[in-house]
PDB file of N, CA and C in Angstrom:
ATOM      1  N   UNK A   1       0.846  -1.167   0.000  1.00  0.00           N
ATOM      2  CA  UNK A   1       0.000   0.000   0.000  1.00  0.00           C
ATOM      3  C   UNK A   1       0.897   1.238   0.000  1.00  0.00           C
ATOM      4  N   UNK A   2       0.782   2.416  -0.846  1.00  0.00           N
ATOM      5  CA  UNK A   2       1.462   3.275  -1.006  1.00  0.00           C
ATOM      6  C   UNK A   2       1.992   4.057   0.034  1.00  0.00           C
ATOM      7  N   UNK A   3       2.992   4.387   0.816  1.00  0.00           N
ATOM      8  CA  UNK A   3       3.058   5.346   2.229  1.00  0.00           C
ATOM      9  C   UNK A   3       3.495   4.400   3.212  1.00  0.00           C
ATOM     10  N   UNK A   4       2.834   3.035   3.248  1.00  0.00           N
ATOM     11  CA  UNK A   4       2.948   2.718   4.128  1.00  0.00           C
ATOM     12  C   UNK A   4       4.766   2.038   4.433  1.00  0.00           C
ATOM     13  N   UNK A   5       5.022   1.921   5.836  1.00  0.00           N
ATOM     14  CA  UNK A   5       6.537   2.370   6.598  1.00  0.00           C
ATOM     15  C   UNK A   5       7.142   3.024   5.908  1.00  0.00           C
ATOM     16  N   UNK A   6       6.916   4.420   5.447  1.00  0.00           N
ATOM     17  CA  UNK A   6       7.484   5.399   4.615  1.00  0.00           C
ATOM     18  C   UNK A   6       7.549   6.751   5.976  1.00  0.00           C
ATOM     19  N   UNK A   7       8.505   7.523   6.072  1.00  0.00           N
ATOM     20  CA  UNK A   7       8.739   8.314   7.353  1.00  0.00           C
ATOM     21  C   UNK A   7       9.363   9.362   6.856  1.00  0.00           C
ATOM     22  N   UNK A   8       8.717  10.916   6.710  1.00  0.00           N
ATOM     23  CA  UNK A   8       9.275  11.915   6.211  1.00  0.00           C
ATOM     24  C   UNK A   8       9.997  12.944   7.434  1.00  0.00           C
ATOM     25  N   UNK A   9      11.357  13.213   7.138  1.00  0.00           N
ATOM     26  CA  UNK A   9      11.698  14.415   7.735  1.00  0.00           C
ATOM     27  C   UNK A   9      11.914  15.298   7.340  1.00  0.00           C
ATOM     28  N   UNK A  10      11.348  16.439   7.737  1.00  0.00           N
ATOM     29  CA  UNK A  10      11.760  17.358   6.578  1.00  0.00           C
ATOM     30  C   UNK A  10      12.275  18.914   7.817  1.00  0.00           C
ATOM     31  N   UNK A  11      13.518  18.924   7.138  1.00  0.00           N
ATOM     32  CA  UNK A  11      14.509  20.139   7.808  1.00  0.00           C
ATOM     33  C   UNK A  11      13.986  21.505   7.465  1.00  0.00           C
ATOM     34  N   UNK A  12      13.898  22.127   8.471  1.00  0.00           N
ATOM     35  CA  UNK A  12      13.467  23.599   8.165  1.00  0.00           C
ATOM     36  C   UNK A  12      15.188  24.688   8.605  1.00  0.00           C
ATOM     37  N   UNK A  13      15.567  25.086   7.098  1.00  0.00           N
ATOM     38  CA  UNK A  13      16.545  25.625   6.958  1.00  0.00           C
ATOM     39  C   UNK A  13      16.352  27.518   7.289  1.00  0.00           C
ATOM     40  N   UNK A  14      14.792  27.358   7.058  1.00  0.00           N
ATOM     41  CA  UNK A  14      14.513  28.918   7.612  1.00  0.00           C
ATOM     42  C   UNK A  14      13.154  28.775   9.128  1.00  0.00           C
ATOM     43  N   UNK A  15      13.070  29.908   9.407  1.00  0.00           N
ATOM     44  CA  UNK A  15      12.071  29.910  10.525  1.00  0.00           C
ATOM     45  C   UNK A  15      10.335  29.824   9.593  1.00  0.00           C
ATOM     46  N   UNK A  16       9.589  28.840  10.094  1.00  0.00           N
ATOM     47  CA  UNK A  16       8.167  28.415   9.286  1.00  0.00           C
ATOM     48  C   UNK A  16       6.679  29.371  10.053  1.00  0.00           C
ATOM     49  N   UNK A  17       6.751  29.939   9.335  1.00  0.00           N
ATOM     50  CA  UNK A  17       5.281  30.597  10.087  1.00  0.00           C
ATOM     51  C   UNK A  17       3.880  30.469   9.330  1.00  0.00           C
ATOM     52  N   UNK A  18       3.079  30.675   9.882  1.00  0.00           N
ATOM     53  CA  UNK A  18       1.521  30.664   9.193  1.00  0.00           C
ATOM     54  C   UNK A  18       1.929  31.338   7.661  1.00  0.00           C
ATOM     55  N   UNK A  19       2.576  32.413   8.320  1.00  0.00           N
ATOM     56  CA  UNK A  19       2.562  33.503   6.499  1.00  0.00           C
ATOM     57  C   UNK A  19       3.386  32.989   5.842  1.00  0.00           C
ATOM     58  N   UNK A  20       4.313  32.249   6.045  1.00  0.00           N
ATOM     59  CA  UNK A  20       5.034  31.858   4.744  1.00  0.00           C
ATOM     60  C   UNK A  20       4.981  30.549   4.424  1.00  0.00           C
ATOM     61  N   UNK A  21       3.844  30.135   4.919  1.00  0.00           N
ATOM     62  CA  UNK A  21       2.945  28.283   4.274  1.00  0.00           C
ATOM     63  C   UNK A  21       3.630  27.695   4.915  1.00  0.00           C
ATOM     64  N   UNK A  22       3.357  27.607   6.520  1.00  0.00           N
ATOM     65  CA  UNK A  22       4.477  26.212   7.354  1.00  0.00           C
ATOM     66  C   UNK A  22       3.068  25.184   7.029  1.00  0.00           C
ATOM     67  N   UNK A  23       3.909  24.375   6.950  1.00  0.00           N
ATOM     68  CA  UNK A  23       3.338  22.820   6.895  1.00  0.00           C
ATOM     69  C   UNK A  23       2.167  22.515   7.963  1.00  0.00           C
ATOM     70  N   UNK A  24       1.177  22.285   7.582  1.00  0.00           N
ATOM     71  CA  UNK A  24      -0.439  21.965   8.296  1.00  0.00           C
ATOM     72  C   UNK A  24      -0.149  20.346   8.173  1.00  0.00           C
ATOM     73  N   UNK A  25      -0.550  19.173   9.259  1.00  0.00           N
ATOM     74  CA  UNK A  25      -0.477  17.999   9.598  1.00  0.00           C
ATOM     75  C   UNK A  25      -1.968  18.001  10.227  1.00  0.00           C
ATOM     76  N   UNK A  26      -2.252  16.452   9.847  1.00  0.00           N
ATOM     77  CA  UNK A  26      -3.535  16.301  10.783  1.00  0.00           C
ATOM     78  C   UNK A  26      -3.321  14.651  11.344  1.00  0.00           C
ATOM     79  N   UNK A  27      -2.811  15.516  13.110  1.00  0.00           N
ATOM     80  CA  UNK A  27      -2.402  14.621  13.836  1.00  0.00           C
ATOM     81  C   UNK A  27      -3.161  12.971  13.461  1.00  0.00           C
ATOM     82  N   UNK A  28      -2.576  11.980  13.664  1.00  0.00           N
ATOM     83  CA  UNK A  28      -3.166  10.464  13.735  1.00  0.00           C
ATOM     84  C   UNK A  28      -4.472  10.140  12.367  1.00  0.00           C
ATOM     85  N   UNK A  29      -4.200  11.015  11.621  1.00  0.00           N
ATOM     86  CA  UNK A  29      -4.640  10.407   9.742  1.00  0.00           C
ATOM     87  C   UNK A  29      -4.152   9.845   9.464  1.00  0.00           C
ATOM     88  N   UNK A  30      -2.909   9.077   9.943  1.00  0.00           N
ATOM     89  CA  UNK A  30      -2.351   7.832   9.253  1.00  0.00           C
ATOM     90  C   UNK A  30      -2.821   6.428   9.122  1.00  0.00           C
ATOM     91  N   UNK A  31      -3.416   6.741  10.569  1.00  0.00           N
ATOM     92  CA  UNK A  31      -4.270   4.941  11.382  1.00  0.00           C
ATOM     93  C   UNK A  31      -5.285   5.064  10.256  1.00  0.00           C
ATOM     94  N   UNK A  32      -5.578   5.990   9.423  1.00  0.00           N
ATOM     95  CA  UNK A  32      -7.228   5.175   8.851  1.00  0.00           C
ATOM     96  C   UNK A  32      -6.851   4.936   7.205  1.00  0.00           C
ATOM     97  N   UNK A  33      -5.590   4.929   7.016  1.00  0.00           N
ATOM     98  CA  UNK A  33      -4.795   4.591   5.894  1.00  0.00           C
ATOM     99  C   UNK A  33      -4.505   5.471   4.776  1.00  0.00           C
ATOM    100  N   UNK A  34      -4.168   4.991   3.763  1.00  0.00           N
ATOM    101  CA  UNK A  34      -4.430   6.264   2.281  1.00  0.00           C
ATOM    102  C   UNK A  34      -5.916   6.771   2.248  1.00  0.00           C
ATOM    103  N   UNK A  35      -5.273   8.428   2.458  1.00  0.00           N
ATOM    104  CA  UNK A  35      -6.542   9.138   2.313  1.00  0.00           C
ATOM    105  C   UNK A  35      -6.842   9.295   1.092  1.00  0.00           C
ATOM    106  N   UNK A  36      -8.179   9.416   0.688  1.00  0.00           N
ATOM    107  CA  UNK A  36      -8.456   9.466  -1.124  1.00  0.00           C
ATOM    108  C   UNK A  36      -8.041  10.577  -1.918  1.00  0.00           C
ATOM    109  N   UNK A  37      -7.922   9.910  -3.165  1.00  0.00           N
ATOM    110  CA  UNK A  37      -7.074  11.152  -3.824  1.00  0.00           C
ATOM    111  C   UNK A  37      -7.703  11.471  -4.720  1.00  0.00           C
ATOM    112  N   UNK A  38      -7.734  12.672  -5.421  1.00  0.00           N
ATOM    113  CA  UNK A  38      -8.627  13.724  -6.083  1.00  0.00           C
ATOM    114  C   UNK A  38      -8.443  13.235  -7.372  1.00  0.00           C
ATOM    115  N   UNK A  39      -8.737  12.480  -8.230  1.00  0.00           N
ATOM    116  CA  UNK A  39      -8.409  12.073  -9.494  1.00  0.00           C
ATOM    117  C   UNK A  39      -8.623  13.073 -10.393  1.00  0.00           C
ATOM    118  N   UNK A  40      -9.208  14.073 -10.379  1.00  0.00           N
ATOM    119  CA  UNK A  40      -8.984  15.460 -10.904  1.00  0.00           C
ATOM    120  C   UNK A  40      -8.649  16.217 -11.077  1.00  0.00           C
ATOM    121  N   UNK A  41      -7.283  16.149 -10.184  1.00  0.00           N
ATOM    122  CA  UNK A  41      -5.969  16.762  -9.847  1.00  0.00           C
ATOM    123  C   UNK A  41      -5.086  16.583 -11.079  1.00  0.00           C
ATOM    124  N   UNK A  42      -4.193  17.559 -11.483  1.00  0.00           N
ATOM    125  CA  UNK A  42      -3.130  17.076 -12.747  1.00  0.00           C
ATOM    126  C   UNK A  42      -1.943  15.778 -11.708  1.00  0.00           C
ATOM    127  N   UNK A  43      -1.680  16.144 -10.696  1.00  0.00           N
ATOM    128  CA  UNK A  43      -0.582  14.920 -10.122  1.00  0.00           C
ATOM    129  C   UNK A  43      -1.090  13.749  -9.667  1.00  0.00           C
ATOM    130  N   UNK A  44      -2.609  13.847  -9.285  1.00  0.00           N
ATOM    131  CA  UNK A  44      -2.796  12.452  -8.649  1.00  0.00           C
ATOM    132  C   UNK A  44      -3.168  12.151  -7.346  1.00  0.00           C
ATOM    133  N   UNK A  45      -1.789  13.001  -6.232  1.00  0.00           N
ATOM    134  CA  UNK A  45      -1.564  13.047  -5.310  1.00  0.00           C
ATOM    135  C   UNK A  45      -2.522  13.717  -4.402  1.00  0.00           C
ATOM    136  N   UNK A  46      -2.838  15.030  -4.290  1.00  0.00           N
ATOM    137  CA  UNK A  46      -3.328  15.305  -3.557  1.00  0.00           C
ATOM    138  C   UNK A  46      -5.004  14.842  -3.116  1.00  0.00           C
ATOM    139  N   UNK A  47      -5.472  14.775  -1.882  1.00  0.00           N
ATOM    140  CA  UNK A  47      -6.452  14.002  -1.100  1.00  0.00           C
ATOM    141  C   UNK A  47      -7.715  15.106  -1.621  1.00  0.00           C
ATOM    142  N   UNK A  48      -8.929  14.122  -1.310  1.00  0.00           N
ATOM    143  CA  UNK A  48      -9.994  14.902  -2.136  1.00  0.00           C
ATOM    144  C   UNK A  48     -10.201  15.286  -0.288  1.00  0.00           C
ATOM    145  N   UNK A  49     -10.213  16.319  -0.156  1.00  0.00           N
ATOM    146  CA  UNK A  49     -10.828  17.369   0.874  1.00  0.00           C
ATOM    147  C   UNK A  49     -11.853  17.409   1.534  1.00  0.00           C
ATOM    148  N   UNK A  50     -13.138  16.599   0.802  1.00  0.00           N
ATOM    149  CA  UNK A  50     -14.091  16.451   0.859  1.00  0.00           C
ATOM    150  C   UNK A  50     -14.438  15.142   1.573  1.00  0.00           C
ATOM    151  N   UNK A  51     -13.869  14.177   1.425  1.00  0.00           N
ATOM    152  CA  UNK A  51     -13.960  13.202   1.457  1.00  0.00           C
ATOM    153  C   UNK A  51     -12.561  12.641   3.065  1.00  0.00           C
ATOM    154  N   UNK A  52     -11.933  13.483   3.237  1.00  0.00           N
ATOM    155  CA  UNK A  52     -11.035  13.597   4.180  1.00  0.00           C
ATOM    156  C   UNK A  52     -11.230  14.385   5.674  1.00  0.00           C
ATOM    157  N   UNK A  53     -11.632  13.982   6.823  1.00  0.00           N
ATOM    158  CA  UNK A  53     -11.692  14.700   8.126  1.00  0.00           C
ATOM    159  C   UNK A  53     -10.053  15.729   8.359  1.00  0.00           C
ATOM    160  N   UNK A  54     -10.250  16.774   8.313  1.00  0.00           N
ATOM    161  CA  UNK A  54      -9.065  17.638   8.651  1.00  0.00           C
ATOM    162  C   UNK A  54      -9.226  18.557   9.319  1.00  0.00           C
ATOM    163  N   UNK A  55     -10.554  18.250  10.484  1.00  0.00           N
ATOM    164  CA  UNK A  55     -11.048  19.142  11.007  1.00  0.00           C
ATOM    165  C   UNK A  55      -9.777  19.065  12.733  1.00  0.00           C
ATOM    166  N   UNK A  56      -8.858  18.593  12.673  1.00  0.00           N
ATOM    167  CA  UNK A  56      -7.839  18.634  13.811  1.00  0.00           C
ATOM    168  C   UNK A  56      -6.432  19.127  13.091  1.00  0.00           C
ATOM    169  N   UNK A  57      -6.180  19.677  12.004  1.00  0.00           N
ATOM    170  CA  UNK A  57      -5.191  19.775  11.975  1.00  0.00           C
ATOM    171  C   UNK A  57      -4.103  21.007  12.443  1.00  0.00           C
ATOM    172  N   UNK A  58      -3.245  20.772  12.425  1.00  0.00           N
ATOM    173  CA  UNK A  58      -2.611  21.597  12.815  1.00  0.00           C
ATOM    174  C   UNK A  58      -1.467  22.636  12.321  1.00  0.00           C
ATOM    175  N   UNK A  59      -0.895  23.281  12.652  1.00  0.00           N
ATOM    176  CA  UNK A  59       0.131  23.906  11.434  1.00  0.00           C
ATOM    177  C   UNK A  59       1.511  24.444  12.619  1.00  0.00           C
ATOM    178  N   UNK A  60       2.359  23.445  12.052  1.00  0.00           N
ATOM    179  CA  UNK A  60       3.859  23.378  12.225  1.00  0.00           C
ATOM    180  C   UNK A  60       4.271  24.558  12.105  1.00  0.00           C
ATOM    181  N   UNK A  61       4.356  25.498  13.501  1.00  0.00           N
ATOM    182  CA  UNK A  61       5.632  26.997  13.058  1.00  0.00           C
ATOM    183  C   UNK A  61       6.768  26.507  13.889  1.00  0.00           C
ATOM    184  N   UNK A  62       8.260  26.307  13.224  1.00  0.00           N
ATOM    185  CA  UNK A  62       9.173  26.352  13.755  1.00  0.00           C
ATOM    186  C   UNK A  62      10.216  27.025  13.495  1.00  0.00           C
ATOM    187  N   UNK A  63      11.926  26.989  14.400  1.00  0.00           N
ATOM    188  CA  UNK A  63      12.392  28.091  14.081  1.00  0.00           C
ATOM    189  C   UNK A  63      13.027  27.219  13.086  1.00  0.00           C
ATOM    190  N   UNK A  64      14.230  28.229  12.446  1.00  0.00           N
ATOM    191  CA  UNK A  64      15.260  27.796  11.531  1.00  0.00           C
ATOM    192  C   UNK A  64      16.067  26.442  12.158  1.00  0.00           C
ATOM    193  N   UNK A  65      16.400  25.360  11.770  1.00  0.00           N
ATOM    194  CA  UNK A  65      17.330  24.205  12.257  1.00  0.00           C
ATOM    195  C   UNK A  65      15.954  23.445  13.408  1.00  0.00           C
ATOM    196  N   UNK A  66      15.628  23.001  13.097  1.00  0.00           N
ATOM    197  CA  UNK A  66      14.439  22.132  13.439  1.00  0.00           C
ATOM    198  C   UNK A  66      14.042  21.407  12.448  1.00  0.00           C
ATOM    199  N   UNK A  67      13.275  19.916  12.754  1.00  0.00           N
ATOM    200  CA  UNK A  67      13.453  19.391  12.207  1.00  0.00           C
ATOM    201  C   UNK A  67      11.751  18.325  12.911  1.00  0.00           C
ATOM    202  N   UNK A  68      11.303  17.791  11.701  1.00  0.00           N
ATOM    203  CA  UNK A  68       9.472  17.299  11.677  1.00  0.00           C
ATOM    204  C   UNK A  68       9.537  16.422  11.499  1.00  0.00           C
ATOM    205  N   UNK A  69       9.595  14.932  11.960  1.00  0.00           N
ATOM    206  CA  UNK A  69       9.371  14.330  11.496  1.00  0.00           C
ATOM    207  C   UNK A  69       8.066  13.299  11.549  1.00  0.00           C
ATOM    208  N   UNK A  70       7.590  12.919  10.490  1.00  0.00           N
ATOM    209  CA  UNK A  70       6.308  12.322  10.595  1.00  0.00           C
ATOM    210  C   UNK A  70       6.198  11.400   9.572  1.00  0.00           C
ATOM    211  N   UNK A  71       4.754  10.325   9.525  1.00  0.00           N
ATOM    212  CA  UNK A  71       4.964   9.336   8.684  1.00  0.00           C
ATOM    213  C   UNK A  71       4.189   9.465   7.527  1.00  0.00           C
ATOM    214  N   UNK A  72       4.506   8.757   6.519  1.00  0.00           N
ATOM    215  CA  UNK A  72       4.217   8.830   5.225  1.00  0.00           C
ATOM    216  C   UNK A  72       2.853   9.047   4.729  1.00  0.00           C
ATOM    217  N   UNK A  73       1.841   8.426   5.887  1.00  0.00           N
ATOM    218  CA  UNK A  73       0.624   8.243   5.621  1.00  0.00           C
ATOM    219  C   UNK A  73      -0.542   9.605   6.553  1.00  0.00           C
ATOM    220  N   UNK A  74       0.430  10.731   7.089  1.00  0.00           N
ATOM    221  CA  UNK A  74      -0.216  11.602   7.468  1.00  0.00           C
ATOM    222  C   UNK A  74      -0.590  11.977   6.828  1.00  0.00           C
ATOM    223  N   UNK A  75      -2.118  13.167   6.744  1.00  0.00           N
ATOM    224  CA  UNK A  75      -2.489  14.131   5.762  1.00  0.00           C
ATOM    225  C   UNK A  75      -1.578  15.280   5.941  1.00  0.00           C
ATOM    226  N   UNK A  76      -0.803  15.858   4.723  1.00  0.00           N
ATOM    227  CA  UNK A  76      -0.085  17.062   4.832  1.00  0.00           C
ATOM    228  C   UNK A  76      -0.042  17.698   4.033  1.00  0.00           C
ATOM    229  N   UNK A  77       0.043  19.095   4.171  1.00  0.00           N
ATOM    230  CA  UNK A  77      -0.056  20.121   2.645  1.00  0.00           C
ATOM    231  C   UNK A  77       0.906  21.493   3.223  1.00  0.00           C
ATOM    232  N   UNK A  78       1.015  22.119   2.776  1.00  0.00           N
ATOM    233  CA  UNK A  78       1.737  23.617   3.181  1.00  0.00           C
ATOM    234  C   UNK A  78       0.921  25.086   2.280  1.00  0.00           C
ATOM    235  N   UNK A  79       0.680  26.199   2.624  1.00  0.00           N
ATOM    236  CA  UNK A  79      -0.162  27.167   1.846  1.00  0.00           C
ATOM    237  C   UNK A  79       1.432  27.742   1.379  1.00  0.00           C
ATOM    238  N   UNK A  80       1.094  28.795   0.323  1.00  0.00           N
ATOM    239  CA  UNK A  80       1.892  29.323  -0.498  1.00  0.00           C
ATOM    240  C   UNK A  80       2.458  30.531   0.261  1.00  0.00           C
ATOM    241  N   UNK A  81       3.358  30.836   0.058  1.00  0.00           N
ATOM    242  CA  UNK A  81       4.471  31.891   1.056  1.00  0.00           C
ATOM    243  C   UNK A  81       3.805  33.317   0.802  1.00  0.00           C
ATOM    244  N   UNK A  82       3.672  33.977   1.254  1.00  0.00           N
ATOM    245  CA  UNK A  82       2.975  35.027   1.198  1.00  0.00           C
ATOM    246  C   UNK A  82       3.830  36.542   1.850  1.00  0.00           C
ATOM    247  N   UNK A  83       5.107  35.983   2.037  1.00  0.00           N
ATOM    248  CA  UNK A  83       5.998  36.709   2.765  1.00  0.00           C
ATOM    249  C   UNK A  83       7.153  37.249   1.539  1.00  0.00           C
ATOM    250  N   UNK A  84       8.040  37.876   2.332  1.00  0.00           N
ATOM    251  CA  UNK A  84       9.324  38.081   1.050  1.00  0.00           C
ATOM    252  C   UNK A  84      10.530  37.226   1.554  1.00  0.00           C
ATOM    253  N   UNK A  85      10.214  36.648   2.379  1.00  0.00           N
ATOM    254  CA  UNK A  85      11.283  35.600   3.283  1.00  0.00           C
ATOM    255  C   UNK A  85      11.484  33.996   2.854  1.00  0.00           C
ATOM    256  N   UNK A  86      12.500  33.439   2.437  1.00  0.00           N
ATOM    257  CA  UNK A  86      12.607  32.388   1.787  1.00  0.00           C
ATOM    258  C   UNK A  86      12.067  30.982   3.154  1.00  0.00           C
ATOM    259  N   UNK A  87      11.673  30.184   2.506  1.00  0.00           N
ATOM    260  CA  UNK A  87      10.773  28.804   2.985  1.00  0.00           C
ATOM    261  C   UNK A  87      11.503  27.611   2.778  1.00  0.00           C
ATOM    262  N   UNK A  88      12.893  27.217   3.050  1.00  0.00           N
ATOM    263  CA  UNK A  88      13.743  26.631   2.414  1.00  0.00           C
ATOM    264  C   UNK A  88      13.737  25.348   3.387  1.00  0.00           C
ATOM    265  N   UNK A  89      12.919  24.258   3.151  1.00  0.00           N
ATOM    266  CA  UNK A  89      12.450  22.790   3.686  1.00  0.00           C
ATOM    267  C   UNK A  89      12.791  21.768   2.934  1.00  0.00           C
ATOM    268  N   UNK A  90      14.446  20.987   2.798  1.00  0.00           N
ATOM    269  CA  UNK A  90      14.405  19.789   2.128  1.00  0.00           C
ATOM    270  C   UNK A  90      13.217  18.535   2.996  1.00  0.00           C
ATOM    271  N   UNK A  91      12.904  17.565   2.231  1.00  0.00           N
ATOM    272  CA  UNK A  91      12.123  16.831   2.564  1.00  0.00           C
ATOM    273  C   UNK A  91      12.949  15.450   2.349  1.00  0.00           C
ATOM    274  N   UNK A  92      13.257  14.733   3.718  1.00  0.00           N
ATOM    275  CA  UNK A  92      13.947  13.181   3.195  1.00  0.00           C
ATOM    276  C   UNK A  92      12.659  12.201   4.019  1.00  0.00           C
ATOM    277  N   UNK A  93      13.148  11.282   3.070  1.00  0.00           N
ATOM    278  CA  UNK A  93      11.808   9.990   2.606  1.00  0.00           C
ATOM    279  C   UNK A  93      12.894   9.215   3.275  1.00  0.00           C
ATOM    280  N   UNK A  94      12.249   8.122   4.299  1.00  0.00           N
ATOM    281  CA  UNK A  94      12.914   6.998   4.053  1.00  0.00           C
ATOM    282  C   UNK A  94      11.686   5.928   4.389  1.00  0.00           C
ATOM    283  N   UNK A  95      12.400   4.800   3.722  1.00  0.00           N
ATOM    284  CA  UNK A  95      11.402   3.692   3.754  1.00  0.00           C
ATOM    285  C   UNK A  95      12.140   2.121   3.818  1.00  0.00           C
ATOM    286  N   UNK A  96      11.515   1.253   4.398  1.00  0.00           N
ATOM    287  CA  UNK A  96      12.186  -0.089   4.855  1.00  0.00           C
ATOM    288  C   UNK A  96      13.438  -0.609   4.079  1.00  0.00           C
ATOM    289  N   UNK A  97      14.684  -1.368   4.463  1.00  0.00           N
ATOM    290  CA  UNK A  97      15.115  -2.004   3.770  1.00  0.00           C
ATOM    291  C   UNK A  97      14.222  -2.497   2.696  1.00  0.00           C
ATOM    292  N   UNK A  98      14.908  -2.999   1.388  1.00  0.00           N
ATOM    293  CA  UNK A  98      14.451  -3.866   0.520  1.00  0.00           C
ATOM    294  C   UNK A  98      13.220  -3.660  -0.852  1.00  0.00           C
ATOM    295  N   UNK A  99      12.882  -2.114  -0.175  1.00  0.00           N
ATOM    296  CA  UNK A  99      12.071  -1.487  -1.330  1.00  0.00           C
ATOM    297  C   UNK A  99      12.866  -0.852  -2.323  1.00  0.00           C
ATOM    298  N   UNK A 100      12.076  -0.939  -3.508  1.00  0.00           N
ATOM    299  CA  UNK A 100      13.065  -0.332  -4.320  1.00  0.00           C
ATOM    300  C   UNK A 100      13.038   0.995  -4.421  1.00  0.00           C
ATOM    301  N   UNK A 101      14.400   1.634  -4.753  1.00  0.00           N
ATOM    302  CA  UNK A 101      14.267   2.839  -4.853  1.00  0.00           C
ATOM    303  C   UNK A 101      13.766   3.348  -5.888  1.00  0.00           C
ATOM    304  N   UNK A 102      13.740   4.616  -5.352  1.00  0.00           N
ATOM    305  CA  UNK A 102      12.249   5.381  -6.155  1.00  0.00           C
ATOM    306  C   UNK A 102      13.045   5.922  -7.678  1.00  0.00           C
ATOM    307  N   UNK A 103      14.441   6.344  -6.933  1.00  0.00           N
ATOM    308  CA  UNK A 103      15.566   6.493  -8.331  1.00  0.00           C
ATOM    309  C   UNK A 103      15.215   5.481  -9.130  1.00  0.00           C
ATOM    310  N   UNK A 104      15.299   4.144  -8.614  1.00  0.00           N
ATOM    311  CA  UNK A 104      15.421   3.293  -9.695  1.00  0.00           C
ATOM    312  C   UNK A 104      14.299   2.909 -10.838  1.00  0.00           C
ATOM    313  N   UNK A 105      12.731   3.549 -10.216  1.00  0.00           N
ATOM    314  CA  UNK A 105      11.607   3.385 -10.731  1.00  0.00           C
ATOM    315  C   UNK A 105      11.118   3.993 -12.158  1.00  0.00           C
ATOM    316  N   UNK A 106      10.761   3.635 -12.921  1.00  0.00           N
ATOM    317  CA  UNK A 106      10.142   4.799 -14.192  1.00  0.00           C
ATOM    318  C   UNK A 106       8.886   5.360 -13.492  1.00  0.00           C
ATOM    319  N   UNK A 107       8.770   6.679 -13.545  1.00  0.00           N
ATOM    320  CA  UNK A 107       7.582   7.295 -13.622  1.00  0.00           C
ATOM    321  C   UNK A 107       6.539   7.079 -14.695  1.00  0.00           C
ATOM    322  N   UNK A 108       5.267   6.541 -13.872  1.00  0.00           N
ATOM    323  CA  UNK A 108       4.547   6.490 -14.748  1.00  0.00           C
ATOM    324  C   UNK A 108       2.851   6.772 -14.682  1.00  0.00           C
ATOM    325  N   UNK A 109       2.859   7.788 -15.194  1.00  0.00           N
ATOM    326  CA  UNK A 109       1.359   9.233 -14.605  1.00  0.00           C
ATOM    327  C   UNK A 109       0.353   8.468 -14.474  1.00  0.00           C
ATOM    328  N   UNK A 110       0.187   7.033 -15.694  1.00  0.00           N
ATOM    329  CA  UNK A 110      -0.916   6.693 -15.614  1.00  0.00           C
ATOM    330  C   UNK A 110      -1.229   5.248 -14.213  1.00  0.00           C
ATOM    331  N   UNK A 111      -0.196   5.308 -13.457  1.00  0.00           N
ATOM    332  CA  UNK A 111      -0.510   4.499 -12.094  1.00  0.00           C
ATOM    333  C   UNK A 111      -0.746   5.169 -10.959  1.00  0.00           C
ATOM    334  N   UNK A 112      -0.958   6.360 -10.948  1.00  0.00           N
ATOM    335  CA  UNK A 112      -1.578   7.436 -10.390  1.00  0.00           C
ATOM    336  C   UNK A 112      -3.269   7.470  -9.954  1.00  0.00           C
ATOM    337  N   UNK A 113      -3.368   7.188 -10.780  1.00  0.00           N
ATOM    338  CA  UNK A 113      -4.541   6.629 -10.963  1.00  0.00           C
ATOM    339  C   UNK A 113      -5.466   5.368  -9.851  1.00  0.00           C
ATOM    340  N   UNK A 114      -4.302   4.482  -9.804  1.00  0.00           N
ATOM    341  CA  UNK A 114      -4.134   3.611  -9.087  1.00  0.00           C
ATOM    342  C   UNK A 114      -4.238   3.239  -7.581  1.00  0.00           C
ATOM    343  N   UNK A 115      -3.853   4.786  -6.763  1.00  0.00           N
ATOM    344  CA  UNK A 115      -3.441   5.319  -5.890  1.00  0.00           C
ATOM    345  C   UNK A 115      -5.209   5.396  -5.238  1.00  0.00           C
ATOM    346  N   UNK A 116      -5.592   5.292  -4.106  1.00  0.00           N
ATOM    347  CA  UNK A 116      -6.432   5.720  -2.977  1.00  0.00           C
ATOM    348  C   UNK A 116      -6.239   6.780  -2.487  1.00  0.00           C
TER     349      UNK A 116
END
């Protein structure tokens, strides 16, 4: 199942506030599995809204050198920076021994589709 033992950290290289789109989480959305995804979307990815409880979530402000980590199968999104201050968040994935890497995978739009 897609996400699943998949564990994102993602480094905040600047300080994250409401105004410059810090990352919104909705605590313990992972337990009820892949949330549904908007097949109307050009990527695939993102969760149909509608169809998703996000009425607990929350929004991550931290300072610069901090660091989030959470699992693959949370609901998460970030709003668009609205500041003149840079938002500079690498995001590392890791996931169990023995899966293949994602380098090694062809992309392919139409298994997107596929996805819950």
């Amino acid at each position: 199942m897609a996400g699943r033992g998949v564990a994102t950290a993602m480094v905040f290289l600047d300080d994250v506030t409401a105004g410059n789109g810090a990352l919104q989480i909705v605590p313990g959305s992972h337990r009820a599995g892949p949330a549904p995804r908007d097949r109307t979307e050009p990527t695939g990815l993102l969760v149909v809204a509608a169809r998703t409880d996000v009425r607990g979530a929350v929004t991550v402000e931290a300072p610069a050198g901090s660091t989030l980590l959470f699992p693959g199968l949370v609901v998460h999104r970030s709003g668009p920076n609205r500041t003149g201050r840079d938002r500079r968040s690498p995001l590392l994935c890791f996931q169990p021994a023995g899966r293949p890497e994602l380098a090694g995978l062809p992309y392919r739009a139409e298994h997107l589709s596929d996805l819950p």
